[in-house]
N, C-alpha and C. Protein backbone atom coordinates (compact mmCIF):
# COMPACT_ATOMS: atom_id res chain seq x y z
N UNK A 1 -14.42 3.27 9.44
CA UNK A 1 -13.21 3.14 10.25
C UNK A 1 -12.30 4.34 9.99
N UNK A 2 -12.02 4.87 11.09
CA UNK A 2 -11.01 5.67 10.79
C UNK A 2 -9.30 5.24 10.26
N UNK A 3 -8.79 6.57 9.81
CA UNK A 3 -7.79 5.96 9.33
C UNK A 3 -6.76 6.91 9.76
N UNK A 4 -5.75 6.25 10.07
CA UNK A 4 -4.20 7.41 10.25
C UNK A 4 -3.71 8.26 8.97
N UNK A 5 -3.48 9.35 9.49
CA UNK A 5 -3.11 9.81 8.39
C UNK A 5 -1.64 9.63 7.78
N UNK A 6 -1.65 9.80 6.33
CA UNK A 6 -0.39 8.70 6.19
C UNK A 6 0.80 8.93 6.23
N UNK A 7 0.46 10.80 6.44
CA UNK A 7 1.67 11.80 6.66
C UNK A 7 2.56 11.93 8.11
N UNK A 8 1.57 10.72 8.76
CA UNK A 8 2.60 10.99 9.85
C UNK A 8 2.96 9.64 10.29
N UNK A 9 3.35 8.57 9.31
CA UNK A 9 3.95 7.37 9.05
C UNK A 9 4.50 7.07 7.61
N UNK A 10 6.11 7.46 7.35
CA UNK A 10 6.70 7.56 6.67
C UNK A 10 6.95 6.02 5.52
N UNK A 11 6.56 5.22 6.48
CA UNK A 11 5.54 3.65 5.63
C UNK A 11 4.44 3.66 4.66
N UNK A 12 3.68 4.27 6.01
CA UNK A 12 2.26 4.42 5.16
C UNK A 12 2.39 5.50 4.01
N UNK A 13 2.96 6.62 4.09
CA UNK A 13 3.44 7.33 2.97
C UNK A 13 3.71 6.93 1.67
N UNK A 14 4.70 5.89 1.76
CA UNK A 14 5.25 4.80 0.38
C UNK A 14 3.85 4.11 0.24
N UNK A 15 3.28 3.68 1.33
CA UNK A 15 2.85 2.60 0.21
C UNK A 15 1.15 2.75 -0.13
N UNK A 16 1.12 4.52 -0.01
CA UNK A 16 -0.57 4.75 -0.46
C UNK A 16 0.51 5.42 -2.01
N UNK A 17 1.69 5.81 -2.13
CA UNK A 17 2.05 6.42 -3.32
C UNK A 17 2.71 5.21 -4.04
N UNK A 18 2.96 4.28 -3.85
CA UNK A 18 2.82 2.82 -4.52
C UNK A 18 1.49 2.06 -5.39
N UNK A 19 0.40 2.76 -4.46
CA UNK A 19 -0.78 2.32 -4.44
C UNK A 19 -1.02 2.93 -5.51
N UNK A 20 -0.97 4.43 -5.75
CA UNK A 20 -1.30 5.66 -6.61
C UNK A 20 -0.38 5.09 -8.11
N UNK A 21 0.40 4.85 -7.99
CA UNK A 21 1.77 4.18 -8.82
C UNK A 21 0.88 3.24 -10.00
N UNK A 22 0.52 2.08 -8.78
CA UNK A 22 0.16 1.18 -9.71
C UNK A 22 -1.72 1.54 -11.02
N UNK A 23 -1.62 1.89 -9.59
CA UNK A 23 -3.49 2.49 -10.06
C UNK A 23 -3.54 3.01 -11.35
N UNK A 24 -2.55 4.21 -11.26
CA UNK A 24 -2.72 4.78 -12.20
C UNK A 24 -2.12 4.52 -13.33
N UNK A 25 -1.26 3.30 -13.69
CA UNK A 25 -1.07 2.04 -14.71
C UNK A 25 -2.43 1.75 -15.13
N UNK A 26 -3.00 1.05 -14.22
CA UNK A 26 -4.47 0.27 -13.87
C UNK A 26 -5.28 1.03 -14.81
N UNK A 27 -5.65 2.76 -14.50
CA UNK A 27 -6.90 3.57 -14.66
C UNK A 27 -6.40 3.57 -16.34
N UNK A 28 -5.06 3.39 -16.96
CA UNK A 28 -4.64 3.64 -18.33
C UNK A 28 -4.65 2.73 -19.25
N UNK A 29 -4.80 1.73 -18.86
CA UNK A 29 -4.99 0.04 -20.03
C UNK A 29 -6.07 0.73 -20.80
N UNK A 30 -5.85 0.81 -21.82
CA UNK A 30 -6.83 0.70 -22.97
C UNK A 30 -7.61 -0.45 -23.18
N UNK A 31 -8.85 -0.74 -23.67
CA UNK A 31 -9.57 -1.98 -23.59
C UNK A 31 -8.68 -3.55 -24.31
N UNK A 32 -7.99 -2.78 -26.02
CA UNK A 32 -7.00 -3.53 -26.44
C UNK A 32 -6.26 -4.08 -25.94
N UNK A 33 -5.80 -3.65 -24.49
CA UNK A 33 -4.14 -3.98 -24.22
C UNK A 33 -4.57 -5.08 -22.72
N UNK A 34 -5.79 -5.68 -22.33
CA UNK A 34 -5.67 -6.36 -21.61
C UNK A 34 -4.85 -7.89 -21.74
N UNK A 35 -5.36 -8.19 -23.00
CA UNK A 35 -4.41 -9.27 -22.95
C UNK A 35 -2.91 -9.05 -23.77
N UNK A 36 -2.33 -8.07 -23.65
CA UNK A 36 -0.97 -7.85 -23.89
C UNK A 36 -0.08 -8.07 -23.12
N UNK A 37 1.03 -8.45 -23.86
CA UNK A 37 1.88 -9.20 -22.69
C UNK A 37 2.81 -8.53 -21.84
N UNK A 38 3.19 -9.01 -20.61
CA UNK A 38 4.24 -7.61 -19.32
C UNK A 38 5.58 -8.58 -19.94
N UNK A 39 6.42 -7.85 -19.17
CA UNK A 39 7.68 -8.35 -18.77
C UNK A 39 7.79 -9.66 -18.24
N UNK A 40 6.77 -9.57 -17.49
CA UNK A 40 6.38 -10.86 -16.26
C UNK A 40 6.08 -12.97 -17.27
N UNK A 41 6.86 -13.49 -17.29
CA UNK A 41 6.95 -14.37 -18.01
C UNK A 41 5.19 -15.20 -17.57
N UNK A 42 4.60 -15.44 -19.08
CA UNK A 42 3.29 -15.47 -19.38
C UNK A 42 2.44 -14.89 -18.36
N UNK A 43 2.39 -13.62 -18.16
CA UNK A 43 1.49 -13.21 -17.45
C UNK A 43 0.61 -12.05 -18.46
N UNK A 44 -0.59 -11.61 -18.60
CA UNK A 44 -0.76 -10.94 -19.68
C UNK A 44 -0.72 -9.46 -18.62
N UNK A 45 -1.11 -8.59 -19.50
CA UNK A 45 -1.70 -7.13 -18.40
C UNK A 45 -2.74 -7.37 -17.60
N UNK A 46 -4.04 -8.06 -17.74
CA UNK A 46 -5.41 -8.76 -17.04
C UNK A 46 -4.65 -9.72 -15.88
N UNK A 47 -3.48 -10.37 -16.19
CA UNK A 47 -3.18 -11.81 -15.47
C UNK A 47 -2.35 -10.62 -14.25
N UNK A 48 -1.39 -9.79 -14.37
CA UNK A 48 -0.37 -8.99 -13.58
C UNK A 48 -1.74 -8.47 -12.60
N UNK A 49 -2.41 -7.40 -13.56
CA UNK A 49 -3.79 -6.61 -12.69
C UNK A 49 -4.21 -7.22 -11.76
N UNK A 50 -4.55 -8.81 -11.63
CA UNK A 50 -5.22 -9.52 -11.56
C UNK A 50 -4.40 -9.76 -9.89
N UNK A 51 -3.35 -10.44 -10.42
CA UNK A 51 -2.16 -10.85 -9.24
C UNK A 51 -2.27 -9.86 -8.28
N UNK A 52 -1.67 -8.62 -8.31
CA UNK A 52 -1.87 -7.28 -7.78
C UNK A 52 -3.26 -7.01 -6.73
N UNK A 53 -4.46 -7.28 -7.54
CA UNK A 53 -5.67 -7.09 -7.05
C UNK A 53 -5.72 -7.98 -5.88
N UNK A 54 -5.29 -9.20 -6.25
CA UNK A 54 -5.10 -10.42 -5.56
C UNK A 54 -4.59 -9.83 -3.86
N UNK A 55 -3.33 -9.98 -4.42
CA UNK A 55 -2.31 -8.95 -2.79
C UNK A 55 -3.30 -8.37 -2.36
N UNK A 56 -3.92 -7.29 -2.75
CA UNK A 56 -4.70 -6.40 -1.62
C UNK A 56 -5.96 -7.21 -1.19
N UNK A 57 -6.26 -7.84 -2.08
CA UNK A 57 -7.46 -8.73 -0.94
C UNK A 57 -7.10 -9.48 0.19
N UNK A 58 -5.82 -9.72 -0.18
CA UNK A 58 -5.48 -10.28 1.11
C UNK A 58 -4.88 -9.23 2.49
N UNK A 59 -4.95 -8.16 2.44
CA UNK A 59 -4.81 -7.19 3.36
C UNK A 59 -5.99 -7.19 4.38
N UNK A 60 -6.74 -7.14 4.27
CA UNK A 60 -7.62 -6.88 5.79
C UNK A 60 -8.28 -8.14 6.68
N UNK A 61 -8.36 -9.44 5.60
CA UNK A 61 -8.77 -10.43 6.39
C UNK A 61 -6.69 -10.45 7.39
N UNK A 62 -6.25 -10.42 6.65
CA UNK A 62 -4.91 -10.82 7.34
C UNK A 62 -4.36 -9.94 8.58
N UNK A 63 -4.15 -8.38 8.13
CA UNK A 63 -4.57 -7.47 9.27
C UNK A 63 -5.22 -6.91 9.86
N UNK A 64 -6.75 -6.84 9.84
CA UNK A 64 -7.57 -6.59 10.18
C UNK A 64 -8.25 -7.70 11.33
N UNK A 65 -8.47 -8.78 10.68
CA UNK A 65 -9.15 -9.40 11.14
C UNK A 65 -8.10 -10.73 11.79
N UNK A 66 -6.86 -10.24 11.85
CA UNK A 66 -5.83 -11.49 12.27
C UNK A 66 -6.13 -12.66 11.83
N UNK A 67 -6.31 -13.03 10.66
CA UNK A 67 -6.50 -14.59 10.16
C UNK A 67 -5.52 -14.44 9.73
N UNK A 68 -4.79 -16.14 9.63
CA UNK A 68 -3.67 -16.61 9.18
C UNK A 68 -3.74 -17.31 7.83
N UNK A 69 -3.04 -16.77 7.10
CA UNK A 69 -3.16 -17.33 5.72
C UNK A 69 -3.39 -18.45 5.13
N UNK A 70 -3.60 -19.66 5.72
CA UNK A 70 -4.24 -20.78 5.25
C UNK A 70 -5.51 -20.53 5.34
N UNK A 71 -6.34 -20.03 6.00
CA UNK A 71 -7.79 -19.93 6.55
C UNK A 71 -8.40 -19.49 4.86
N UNK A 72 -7.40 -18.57 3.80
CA UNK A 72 -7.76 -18.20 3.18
C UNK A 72 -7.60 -18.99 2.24
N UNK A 73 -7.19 -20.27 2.20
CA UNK A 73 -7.64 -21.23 1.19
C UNK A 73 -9.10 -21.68 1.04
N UNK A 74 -8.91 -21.91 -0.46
CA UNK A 74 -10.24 -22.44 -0.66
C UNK A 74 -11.42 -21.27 -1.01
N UNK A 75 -10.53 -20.06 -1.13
CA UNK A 75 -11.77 -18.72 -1.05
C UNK A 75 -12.56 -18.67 0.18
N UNK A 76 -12.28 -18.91 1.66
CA UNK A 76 -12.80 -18.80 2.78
C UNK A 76 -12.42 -16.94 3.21
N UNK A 77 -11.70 -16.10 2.49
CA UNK A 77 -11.43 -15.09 2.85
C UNK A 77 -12.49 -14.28 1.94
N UNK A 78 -13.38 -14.99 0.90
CA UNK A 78 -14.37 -14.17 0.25
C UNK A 78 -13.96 -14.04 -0.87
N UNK A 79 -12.92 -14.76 -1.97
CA UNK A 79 -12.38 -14.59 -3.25
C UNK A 79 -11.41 -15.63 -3.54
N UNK A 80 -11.57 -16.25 -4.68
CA UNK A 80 -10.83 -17.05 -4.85
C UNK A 80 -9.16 -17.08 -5.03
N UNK A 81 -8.20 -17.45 -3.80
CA UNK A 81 -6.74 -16.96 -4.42
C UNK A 81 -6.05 -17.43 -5.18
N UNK A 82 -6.95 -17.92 -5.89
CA UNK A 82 -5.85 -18.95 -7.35
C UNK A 82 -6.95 -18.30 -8.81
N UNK A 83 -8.09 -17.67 -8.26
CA UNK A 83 -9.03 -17.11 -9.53
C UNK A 83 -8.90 -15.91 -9.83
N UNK A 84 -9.67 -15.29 -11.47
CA UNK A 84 -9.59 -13.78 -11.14
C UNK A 84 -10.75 -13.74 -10.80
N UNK A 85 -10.43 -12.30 -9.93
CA UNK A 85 -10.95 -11.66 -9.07
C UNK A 85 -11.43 -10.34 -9.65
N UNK A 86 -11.46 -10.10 -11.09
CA UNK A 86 -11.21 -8.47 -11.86
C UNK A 86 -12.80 -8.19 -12.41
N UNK A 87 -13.35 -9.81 -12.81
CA UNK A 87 -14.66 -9.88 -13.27
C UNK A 87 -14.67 -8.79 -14.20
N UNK A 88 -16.28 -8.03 -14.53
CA UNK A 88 -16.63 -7.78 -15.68
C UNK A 88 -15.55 -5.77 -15.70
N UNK A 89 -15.12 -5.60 -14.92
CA UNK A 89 -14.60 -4.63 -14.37
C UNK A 89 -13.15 -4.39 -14.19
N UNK A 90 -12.22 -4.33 -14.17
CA UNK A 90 -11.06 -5.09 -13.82
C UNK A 90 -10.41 -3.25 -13.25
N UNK A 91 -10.97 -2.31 -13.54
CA UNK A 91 -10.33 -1.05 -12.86
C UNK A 91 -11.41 -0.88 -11.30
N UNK A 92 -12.53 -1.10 -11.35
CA UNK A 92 -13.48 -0.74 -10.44
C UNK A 92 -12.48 -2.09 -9.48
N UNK A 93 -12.64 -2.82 -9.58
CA UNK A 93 -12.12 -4.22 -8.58
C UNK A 93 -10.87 -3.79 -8.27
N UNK A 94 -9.75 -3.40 -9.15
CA UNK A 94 -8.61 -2.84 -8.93
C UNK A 94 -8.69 -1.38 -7.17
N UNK A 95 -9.88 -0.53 -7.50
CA UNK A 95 -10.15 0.15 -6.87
C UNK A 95 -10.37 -0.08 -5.77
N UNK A 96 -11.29 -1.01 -5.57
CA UNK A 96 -12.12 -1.20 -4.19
C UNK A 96 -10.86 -2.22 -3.61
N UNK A 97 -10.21 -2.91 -4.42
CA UNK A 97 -9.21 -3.96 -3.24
C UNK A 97 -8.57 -2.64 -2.67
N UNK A 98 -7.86 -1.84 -3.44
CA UNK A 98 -6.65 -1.27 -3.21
C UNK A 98 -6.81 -0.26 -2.09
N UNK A 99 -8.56 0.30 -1.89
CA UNK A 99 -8.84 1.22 -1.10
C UNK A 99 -9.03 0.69 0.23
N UNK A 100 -9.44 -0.93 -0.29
CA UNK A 100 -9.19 -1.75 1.61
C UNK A 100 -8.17 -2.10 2.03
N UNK A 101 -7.00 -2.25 0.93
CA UNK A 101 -5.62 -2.44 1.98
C UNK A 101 -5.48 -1.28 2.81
N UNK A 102 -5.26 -0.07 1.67
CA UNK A 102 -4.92 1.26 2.19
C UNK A 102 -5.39 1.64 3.67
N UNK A 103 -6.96 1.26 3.52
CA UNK A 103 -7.00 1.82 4.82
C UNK A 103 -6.99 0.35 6.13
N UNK A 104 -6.72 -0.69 5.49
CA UNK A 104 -6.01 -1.79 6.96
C UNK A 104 -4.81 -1.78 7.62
N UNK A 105 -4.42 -1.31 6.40
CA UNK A 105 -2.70 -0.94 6.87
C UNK A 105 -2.84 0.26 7.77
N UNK A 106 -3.74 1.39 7.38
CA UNK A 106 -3.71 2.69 7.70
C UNK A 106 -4.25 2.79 9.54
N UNK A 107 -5.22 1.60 9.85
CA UNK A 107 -6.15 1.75 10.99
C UNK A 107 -4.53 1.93 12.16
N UNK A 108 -5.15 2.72 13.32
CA UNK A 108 -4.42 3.09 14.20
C UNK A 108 -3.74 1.41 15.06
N UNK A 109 -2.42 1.81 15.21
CA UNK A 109 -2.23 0.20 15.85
C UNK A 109 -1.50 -1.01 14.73
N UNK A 110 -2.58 -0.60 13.31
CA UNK A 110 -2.63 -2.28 12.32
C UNK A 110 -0.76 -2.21 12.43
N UNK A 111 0.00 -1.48 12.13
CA UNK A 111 1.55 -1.26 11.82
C UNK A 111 2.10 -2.29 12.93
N UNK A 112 1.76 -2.07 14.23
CA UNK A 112 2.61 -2.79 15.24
C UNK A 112 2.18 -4.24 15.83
N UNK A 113 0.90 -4.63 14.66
CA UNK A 113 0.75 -6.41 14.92
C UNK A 113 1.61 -6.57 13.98
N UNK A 114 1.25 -8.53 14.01
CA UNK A 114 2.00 -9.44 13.49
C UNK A 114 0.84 -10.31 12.86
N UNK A 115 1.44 -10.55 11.38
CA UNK A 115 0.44 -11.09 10.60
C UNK A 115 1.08 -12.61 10.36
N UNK A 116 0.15 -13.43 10.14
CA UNK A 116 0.46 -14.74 10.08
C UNK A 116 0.71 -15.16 8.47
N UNK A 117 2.01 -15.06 7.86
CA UNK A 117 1.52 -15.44 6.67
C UNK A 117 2.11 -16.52 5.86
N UNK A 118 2.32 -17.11 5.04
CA UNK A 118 2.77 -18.47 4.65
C UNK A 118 3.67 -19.35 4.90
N UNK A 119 4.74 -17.92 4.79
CA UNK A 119 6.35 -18.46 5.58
C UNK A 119 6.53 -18.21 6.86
N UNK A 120 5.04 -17.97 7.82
CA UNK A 120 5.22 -17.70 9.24
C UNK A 120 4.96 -16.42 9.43
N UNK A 121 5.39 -16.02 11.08
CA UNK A 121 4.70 -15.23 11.48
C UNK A 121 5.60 -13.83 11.40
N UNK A 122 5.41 -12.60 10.73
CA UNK A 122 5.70 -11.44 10.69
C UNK A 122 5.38 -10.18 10.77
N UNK A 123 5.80 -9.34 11.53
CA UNK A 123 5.81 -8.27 11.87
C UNK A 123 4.96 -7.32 10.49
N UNK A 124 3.79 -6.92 10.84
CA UNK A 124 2.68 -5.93 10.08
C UNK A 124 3.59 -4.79 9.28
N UNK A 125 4.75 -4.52 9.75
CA UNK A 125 5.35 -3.10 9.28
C UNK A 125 6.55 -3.87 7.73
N UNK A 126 6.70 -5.14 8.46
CA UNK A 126 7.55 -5.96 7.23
C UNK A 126 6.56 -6.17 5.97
N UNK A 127 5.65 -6.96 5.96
CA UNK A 127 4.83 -7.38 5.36
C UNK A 127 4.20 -5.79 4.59
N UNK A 128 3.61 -4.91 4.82
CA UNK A 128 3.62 -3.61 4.18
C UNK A 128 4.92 -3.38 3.92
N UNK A 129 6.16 -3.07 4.09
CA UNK A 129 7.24 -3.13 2.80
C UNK A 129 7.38 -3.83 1.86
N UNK A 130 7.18 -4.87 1.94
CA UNK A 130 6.94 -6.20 0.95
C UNK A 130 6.29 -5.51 0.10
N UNK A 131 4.97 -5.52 0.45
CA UNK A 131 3.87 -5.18 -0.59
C UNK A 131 4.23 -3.96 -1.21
N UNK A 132 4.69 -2.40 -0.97
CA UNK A 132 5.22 -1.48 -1.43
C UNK A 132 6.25 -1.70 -2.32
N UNK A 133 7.65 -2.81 -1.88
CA UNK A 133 8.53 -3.32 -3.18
C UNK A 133 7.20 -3.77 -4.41
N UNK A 134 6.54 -4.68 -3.75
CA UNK A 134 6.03 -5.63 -4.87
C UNK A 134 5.13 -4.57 -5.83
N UNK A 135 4.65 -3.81 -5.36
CA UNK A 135 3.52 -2.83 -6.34
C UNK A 135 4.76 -1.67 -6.88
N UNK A 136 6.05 -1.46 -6.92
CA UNK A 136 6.70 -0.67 -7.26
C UNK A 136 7.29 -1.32 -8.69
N UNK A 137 7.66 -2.41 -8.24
CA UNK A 137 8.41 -2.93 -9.37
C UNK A 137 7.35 -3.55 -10.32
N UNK A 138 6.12 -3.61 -10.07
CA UNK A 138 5.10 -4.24 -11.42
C UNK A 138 4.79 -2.72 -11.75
N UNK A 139 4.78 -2.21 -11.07
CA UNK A 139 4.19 -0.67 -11.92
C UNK A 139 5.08 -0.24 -13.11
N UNK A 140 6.05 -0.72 -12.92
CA UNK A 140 7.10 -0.91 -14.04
C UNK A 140 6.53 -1.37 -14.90
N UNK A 141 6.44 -3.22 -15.01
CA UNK A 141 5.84 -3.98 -15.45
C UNK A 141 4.61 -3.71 -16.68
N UNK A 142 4.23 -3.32 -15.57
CA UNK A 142 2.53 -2.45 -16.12
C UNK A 142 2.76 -1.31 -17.39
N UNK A 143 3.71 0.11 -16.98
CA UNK A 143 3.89 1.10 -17.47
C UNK A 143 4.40 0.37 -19.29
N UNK A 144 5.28 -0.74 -19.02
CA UNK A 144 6.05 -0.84 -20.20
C UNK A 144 5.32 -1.86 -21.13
N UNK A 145 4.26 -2.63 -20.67
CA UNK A 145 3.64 -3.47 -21.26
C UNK A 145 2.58 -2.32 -22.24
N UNK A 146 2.18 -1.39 -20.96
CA UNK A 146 0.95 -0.70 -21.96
C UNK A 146 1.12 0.83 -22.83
N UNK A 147 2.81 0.81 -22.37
CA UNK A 147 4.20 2.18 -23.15
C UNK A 147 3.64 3.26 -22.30
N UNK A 148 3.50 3.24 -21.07
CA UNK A 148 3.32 4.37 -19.96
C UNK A 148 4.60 4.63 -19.94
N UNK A 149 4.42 6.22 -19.09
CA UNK A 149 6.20 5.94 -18.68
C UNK A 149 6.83 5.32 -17.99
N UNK A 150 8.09 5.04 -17.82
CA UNK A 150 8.23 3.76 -17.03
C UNK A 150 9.13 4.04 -16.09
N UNK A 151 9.33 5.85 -15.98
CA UNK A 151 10.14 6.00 -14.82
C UNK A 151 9.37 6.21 -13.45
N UNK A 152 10.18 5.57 -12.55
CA UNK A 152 9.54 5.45 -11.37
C UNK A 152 9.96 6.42 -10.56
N UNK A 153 9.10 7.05 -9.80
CA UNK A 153 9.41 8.21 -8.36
C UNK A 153 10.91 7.81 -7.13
N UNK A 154 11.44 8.50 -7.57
CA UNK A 154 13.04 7.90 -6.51
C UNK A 154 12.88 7.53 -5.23
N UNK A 155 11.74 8.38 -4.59
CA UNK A 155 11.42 7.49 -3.04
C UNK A 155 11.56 6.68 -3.16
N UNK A 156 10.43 6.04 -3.74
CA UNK A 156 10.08 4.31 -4.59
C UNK A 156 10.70 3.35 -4.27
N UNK A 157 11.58 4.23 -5.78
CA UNK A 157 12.42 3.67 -6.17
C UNK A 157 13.70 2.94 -4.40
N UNK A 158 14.09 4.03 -3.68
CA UNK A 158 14.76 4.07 -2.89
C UNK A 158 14.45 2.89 -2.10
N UNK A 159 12.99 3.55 -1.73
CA UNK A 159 12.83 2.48 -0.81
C UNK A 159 12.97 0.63 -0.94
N UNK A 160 12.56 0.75 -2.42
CA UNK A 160 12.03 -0.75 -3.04
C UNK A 160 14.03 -1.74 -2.72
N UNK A 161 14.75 -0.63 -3.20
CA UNK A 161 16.00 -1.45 -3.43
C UNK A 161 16.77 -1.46 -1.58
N UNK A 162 16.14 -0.53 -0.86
CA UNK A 162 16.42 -0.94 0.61
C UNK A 162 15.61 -2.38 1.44
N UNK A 163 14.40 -2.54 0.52
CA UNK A 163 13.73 -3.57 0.95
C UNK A 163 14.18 -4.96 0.45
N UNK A 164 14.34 -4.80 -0.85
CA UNK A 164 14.53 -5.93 -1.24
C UNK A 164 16.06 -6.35 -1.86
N UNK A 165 16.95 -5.67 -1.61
CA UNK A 165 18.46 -5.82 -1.51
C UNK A 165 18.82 -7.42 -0.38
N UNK A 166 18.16 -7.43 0.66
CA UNK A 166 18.23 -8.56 1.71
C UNK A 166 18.37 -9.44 1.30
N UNK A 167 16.59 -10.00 0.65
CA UNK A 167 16.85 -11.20 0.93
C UNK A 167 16.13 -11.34 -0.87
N UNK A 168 17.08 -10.93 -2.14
CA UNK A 168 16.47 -10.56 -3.43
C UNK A 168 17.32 -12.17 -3.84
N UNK A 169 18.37 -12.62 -3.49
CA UNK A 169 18.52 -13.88 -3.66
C UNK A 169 17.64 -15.32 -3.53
N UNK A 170 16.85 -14.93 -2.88
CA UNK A 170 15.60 -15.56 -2.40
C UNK A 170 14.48 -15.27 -3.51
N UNK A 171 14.46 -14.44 -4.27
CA UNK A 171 13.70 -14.26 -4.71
C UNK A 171 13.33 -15.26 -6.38
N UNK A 172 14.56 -15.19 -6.76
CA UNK A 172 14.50 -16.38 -8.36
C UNK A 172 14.12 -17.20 -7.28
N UNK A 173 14.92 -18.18 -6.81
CA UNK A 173 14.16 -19.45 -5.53
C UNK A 173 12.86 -19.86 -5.41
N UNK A 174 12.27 -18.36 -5.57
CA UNK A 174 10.57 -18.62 -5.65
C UNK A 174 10.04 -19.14 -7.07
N UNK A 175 10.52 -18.96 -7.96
CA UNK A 175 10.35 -18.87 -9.56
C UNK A 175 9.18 -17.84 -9.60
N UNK A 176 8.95 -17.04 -8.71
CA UNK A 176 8.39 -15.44 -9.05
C UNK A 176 9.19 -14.81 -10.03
N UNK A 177 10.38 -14.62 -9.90
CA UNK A 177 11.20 -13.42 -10.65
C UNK A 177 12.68 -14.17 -11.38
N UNK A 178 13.04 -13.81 -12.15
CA UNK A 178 14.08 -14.06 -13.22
C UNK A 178 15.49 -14.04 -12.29
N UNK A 179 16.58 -14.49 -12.67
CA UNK A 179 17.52 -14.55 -12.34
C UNK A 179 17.96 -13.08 -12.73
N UNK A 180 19.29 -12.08 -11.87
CA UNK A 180 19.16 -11.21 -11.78
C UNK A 180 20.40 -10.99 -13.35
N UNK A 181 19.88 -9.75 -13.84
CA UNK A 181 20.58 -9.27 -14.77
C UNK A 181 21.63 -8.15 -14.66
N UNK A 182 22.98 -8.27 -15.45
CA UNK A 182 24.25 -7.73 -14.44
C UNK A 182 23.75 -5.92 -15.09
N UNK A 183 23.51 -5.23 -14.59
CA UNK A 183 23.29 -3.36 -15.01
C UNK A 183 24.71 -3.48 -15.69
N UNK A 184 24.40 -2.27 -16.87
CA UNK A 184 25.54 -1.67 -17.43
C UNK A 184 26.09 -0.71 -16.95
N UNK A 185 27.43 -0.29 -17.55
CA UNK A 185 27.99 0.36 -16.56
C UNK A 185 27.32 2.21 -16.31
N UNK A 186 27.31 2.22 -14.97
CA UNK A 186 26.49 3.97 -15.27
C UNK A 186 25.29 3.74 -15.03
N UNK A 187 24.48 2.48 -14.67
CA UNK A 187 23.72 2.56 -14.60
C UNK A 187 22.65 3.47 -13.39
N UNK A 188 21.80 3.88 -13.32
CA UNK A 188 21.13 4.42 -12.31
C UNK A 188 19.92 3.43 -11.46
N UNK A 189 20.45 4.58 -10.07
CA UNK A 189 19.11 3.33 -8.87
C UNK A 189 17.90 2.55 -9.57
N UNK A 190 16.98 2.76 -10.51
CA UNK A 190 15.80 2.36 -10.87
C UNK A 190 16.38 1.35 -11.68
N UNK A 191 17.31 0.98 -12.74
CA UNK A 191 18.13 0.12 -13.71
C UNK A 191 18.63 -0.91 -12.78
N UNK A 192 19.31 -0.40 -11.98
CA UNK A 192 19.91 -1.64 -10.88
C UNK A 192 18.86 -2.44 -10.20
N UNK A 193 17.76 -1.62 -9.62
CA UNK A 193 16.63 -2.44 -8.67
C UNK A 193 16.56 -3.33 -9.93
N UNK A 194 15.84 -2.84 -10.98
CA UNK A 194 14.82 -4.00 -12.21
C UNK A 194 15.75 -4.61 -12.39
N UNK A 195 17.17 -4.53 -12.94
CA UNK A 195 18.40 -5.58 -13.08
C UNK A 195 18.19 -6.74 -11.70
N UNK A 196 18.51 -6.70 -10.98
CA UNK A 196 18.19 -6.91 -9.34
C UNK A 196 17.33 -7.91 -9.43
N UNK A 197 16.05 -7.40 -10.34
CA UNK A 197 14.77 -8.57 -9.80
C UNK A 197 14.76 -8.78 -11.31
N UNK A 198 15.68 -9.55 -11.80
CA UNK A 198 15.57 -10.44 -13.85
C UNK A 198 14.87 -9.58 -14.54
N UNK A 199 14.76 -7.99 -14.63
CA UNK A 199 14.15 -7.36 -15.65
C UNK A 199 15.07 -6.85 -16.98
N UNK A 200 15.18 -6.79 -17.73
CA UNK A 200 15.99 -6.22 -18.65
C UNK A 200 14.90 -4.86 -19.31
N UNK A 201 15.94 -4.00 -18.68
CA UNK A 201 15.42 -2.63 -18.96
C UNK A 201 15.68 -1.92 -20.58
């Protein structure tokens, strides 16, 4: 399948260097540090990887193939979404999900459908911001669990706190993310986003 190139969709841009972001967290776990613990309340580094890997499998049955996210219960999408998915491998699996979102999102067109997904039906270009916040702020996650660096690229960064500034109240609600923590004073854009989503930096 061909793919758009990503330089001339300022979307797709963020979120193959999101992609690159997390990966290269991913390609750096030492064998020791899988079950070490993130930020992410009981999640280990294997359990976060895992989650992550998760998201992108769900990219091409959803845009690609327009199925609506229940269909993918039960592992009817080809993987279990409540199992891991990392098996004996957990960077190679990391790889191959991440290279099929990239290019579902990427196919000419995928940007201007509408994907069906839990909380209803949304616009393909929303749902890829989502996912770009969500792989920005675990790359964090990731970096500090396994003492990578943990500063993030200011696009990113930029973009992540334009995305999820909306509707980030919503977000503890889910019991995904921590109640938000107040930044000190002086703080900078990357301190405020992780403050933002219950991280204590």
């Amino acid at each position: 399948m061909n793919t758009m190139d990503s330089n001339q969709n300022p979307l797709l841009t963020r979120h193959s260097e999101a992609l690159a972001l997390f990966g290269g967290h991913v390609h750096a776990v030492r064998e020791n540090q899988w079950q070490a613990p993130t930020p992410c309340t009981d999640w280990s580094v294997r359990d976060l990887v895992n989650h992550l890997t998760l998201e992108q499998l769900w990219v091409p049955p959803l845009v690609t193939e327009q199925r609506p996210t229940e269909e993918g219960a039960g592992g009817s999408f080809g993987f279990d979404p409540e199992g891991d998915v990392l098996g004996d491998d957990p960077v190679a699996a990391w790889d191959r999900a991440a290279a099929d979102a990239r290019e579902a999102f990427g196919a000419p067109g995928a940007l201007e459908r509408t994907v069906r997904l839990s909380y209803g039906e949304t616009p393909c270009s929303a749902y890829c911001s989502q996912m770009v916040a969500d792989l920005v702020v675990h790359a964090w996650d990731l970096a500090r669990a396994i003492g990578a660096d943990e500063r993030l690229p200011e696009d990113l960064v930029n973009f992540a706190v334009r995305e999820v500034g909306p509707y980030s109240a919503e977000l503890e609600k889910s019991g995904l993310f921590a109640a938000p923590v107040e930044p000190p004073p002086g703080a900078d854009v990357q301190t405020k986003l992780l403050n933002l989503l219950g991280r204590r930096v």
